[in-house]
Protein backbone atom coordinates (compact mmCIF):
# COMPACT_ATOMS: atom_id res chain seq x y z
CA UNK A 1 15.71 -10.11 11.81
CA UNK A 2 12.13 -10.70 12.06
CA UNK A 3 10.71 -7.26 11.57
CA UNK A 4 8.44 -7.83 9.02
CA UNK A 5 4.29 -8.35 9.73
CA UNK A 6 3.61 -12.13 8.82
CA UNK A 7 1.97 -12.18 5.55
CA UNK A 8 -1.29 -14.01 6.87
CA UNK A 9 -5.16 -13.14 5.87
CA UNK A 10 -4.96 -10.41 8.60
CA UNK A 11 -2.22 -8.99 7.04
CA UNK A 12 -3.86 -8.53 4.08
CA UNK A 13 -7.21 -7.11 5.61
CA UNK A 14 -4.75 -4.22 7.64
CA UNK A 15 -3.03 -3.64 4.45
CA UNK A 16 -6.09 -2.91 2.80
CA UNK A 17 -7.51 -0.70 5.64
CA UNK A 18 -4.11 1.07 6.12
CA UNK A 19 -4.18 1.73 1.90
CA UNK A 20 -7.71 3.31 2.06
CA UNK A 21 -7.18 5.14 5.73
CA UNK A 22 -3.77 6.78 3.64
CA UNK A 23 -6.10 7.54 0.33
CA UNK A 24 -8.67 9.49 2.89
CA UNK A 25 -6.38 11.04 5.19
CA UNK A 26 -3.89 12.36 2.19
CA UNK A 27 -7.24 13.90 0.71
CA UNK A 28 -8.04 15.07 4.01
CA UNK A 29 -5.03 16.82 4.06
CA UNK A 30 -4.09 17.68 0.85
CA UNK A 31 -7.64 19.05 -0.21
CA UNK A 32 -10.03 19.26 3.19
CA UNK A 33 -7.38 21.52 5.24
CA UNK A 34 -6.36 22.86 1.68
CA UNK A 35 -2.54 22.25 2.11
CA UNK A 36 -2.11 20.91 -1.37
CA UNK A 37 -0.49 18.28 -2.73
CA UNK A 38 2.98 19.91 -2.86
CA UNK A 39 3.53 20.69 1.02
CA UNK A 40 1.32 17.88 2.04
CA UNK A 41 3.55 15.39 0.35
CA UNK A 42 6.79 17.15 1.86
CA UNK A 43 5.05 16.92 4.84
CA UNK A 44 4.02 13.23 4.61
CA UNK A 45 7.74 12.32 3.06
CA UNK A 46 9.17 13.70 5.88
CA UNK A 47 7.01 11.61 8.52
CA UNK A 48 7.54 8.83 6.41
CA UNK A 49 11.43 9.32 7.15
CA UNK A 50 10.87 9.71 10.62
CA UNK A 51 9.45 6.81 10.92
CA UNK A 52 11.29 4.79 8.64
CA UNK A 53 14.40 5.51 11.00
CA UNK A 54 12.59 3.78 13.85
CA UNK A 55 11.86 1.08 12.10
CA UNK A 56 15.49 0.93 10.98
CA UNK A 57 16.36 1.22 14.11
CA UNK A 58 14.65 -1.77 16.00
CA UNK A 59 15.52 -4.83 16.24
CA UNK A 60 12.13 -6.57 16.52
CA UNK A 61 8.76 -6.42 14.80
CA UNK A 62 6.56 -4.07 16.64
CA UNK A 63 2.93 -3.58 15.45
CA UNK A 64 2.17 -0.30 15.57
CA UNK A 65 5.63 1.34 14.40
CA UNK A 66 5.46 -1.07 11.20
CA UNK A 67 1.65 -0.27 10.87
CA UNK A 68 2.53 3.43 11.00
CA UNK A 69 4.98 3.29 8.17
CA UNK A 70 2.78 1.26 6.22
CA UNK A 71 0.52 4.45 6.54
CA UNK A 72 2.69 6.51 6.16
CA UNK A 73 3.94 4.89 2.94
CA UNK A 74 0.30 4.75 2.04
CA UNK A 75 -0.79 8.85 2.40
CA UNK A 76 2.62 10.23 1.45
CA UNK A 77 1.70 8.19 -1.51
CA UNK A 78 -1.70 9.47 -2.03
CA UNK A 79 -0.67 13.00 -2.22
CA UNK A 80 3.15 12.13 -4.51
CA UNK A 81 0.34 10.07 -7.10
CA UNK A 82 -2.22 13.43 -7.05
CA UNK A 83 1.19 15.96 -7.31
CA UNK A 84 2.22 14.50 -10.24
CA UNK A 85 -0.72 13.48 -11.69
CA UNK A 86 -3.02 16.75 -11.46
CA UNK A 87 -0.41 19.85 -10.61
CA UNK A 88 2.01 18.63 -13.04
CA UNK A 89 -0.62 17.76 -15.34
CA UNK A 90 0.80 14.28 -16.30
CA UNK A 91 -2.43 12.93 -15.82
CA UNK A 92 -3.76 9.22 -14.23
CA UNK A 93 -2.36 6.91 -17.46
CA UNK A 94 1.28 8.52 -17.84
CA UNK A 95 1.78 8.91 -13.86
CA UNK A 96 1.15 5.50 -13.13
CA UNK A 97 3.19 4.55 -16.44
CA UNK A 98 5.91 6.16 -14.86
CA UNK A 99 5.57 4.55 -11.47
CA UNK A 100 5.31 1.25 -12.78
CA UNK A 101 8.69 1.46 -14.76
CA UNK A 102 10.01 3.26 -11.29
CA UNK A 103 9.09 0.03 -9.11
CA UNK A 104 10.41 -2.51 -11.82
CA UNK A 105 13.55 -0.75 -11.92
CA UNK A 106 13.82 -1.11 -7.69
CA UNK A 107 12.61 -4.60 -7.89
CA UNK A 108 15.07 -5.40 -10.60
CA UNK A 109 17.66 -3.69 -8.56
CA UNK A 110 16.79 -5.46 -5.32
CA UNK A 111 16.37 -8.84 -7.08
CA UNK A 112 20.03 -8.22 -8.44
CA UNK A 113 21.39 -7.26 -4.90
CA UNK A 114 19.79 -9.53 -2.35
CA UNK A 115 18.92 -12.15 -4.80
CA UNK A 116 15.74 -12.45 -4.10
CA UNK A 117 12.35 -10.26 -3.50
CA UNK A 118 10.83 -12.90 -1.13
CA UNK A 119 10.11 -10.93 2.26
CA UNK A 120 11.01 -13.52 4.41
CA UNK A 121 14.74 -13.64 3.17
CA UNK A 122 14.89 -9.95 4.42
CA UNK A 123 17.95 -10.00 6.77
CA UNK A 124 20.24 -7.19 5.53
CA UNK A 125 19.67 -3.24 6.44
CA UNK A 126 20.04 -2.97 2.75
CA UNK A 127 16.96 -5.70 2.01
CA UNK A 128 15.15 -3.44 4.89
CA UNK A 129 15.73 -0.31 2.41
CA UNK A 130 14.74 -1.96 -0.88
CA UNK A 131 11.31 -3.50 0.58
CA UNK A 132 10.13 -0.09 2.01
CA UNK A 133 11.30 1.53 -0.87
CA UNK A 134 9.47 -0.64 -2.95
CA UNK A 135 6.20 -0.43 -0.82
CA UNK A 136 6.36 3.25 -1.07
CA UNK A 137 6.51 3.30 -4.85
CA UNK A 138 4.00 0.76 -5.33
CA UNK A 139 1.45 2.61 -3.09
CA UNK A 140 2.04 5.89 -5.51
CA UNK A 141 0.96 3.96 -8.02
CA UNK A 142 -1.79 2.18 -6.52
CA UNK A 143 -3.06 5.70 -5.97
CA UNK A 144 -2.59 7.07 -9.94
CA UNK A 145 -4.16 3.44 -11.04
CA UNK A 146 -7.46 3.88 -8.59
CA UNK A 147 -7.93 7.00 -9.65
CA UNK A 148 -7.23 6.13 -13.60
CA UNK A 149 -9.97 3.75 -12.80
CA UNK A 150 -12.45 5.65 -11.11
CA UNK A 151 -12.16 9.01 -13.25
CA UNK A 152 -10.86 8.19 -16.56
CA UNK A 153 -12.08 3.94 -17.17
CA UNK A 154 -15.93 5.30 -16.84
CA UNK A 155 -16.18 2.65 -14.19
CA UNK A 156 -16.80 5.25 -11.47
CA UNK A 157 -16.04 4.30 -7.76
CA UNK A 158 -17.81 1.12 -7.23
CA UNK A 159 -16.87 -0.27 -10.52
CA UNK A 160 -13.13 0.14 -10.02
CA UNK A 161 -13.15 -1.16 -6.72
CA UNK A 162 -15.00 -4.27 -8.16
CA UNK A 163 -12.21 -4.79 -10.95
CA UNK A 164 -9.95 -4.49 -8.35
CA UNK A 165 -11.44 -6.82 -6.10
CA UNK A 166 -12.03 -9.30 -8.78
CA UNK A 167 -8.21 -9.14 -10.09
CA UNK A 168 -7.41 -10.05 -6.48
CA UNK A 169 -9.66 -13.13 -5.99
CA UNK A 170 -7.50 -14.13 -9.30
CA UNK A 171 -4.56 -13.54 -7.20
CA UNK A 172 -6.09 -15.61 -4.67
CA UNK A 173 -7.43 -18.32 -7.24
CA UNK A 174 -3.74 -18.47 -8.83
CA UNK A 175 -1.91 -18.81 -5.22
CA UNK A 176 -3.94 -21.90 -4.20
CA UNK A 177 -4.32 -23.67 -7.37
CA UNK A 178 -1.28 -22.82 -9.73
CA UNK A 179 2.43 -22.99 -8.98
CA UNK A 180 3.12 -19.92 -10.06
CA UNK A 181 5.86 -18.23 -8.09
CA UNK A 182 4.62 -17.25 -4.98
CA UNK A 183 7.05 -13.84 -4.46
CA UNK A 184 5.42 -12.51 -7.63
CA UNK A 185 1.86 -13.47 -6.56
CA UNK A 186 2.92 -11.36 -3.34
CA UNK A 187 4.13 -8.28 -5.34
CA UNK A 188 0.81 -8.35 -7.67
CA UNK A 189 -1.25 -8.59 -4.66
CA UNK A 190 0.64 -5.79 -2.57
CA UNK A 191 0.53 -3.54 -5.56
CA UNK A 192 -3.67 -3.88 -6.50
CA UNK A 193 -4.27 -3.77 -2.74
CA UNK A 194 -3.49 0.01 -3.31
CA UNK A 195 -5.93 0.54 -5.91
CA UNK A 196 -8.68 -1.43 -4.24
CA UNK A 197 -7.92 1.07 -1.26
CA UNK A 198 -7.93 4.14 -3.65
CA UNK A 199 -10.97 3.61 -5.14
CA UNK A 200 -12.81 2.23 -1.84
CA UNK A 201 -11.35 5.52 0.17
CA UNK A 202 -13.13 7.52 -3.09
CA UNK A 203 -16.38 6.03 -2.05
CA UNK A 204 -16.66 6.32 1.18
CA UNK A 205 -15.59 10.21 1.22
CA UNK A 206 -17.45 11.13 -1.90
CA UNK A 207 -21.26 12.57 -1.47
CA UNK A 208 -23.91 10.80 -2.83
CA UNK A 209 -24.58 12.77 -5.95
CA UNK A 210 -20.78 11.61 -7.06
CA UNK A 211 -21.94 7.86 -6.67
CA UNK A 212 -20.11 7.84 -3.06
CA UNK A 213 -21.19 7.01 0.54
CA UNK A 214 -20.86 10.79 1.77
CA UNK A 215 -18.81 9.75 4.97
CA UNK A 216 -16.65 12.65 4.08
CA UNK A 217 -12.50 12.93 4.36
CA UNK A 218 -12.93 13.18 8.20
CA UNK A 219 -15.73 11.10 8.79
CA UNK A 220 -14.04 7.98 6.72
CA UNK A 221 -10.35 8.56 8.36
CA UNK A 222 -11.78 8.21 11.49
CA UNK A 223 -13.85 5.02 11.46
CA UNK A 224 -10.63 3.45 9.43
CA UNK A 225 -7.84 4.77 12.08
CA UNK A 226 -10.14 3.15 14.55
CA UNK A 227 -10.47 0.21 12.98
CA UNK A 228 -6.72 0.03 11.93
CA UNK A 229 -5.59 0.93 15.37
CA UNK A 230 -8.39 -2.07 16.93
CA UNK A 231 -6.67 -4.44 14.90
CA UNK A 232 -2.96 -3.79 15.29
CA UNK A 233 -4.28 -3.72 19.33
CA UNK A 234 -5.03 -7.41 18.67
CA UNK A 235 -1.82 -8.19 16.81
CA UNK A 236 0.29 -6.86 19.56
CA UNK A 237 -1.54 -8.27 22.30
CA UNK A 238 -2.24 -12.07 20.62
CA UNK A 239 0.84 -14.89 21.39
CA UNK A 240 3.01 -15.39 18.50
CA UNK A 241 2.97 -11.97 17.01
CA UNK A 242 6.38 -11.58 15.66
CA UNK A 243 6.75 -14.91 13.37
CA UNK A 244 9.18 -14.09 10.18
CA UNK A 245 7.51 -12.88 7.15
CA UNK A 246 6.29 -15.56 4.96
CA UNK A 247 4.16 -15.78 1.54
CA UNK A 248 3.73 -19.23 1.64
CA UNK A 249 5.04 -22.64 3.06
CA UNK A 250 5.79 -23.77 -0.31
CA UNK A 251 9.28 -22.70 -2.00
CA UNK A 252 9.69 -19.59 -3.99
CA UNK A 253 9.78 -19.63 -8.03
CA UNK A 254 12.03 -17.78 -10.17
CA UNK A 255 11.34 -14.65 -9.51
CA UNK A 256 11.79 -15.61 -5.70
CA UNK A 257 15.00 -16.99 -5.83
C-alpha cells in the first residue's frame, strides 16, 4: 500500500508547517472563539476520526486527505496537550511525562506486532492504525514540550524554537554521518518537529510585548493554511508523487527491524 507521504526534505518542511498551522488554529479555536480546550478537542478528535476513516479507506496516497490528517493530528493535539496540561492542572513537565511513556508504550506495542516501526514496511490496516496513532500522541506531546519550553525553561519563544531547531540539525548531523538506526532518527525527528512548531506557532500569534511577532491566531493560520495548501498543490500536481514511504536508502537498525 503506498499511502504514506515520502519522507523527503519536503516532507519535512510540510510537517513542520502543518505542526505550527495545528498549534495556531487549536489556539484559535480553543482560546480566540473561546470554545475551550474541552469541546474544542472533542471537536478536533472527532474530525480527526472522520478523516482518519478516509484515509483508511483509500487505497492510494492522496495529498491533501493525508495532509489533512496530519493537521488534524496536529490541532486535536494542541488543544488534548493544553486540556490536560492547564484545566486539569497537570502542568507542562508531568503532561508531557505522561505522553512520552503513552507513545513508548504504542511504539513498543507496534514494534512487537508488525515488527518493525520503519514507515515504509507499513502494509497492514493494523500498521496503518499504529502509525497514526503514534503521530497523534507524539504531536500531544510536542505541544506540552513547546510550551514547557517556552513558559516554564525561561527560554521564551524564540529561545525554545532555537533549542529545538538546533536538536534537529543534530538529528540531521547524526543521519548523514553516524549509522545510527535510521527508524529511530525518524521517530526523534517526527516527535521535536512538534515542538519546533509549538513554539514557532507561539511567536508568530503572540503580540510584541510577549516577545512574539503579533500576527495573531487568525492572522498566522491563514498565511500557514496557504502556504500548506500551496505546497500539497505542488505535491499532487508534480510526477512521481505517490513513491512508498522511505527514511533512507540505507537498511534499518535495530530498532527498525
Amino acid at each position: 500500500m503506498k499511502k504514506i507521504a515520502e519522507v523527503t526534505l519536503l516532507f519535512w518542511v510540510m510537517k513542520i508547517c502543518a505542526t505550527t498551522l495545528g498549534e495556531t488554529a487549536g489556539d484559535l479555536l480553543a482560546q480566540t472563539l473561546n470554545v475551550g480546550y474541552g469541546a474544542s478537542s472533542l471537536i478536533l478528535i472527532g474530525l480527526f476520526l472522520v478523516l482518519l476513516v478516509a484515509q483508511l479507506a483509500v487505497s492510494r496516497y492522496i495529498p491533501a486527505l493525508y495532509w489533512a490528517v496530519i493537521l488534524a493530528t496536529s490541532t486535536a493535539g494542541t488543544t488534548m496537550s493544553d486540556y490536560m496540561d492547564r484545566t486539569l492542572g497537570l502542568g507542562y513537565a508531568t503532561g508531557a511525562l505522561i505522553l512520552v511513556s503513552i507513545l513508548a508504550v504504542v511504539l513498543g506495542l507496534w514494534r512487537l506486532s508488525e515488527k518493525s516501526l520503519s514507515v515504509s514496511d507499513i502494509t497492514t490496516r493494523r500498521g496503518e492504525l499504529f502509525y497514526w496513532t503514534a503521530i497523534l500522541i507524539s504531536n500531544t506531546l510536542g505541544t506540552a514540550l513547546g510550551d514547557f519550553l517556552a513558559d516554564d525553561s525561561g527560554l521564551g519563544f524564540g529561545g525554545g524554537a532555537l533549542l529545538i531547531g538546533s536538536l534537529l540539525a543534530v538529528v540531521v548531523l547524526a543521519y548523514y554521518f553516524t549509522s545510527l538506526s535510521r527508524v529511530l532518527l525518524f521517530w526523534v525527528a517526527f516527535v521535536l518537529t512538534r515542538p519546533f512548531g509549538a513554539t514557532f506557532g507561539d511567536l508568530l500569534t503572540k503580540s510584541p510585548t510577549d516577545h512574539g511577532l503579533g500576527f495573531g491566531t487568525r492572522g498566522s493560520s491563514l498565511i500557514l493554511f496557504g502556504l500548506l495548501l500551496g505546497l500539497i498543490l505542488y505535491t499532487s500536481l508534480r510526477p512521481h508523487s505517490s513513491p512508498p514511504a522511505r527514511e533512507s536508502g540505507r537498511p534499518d537498525g535495530p530498532v527498525g527491524r
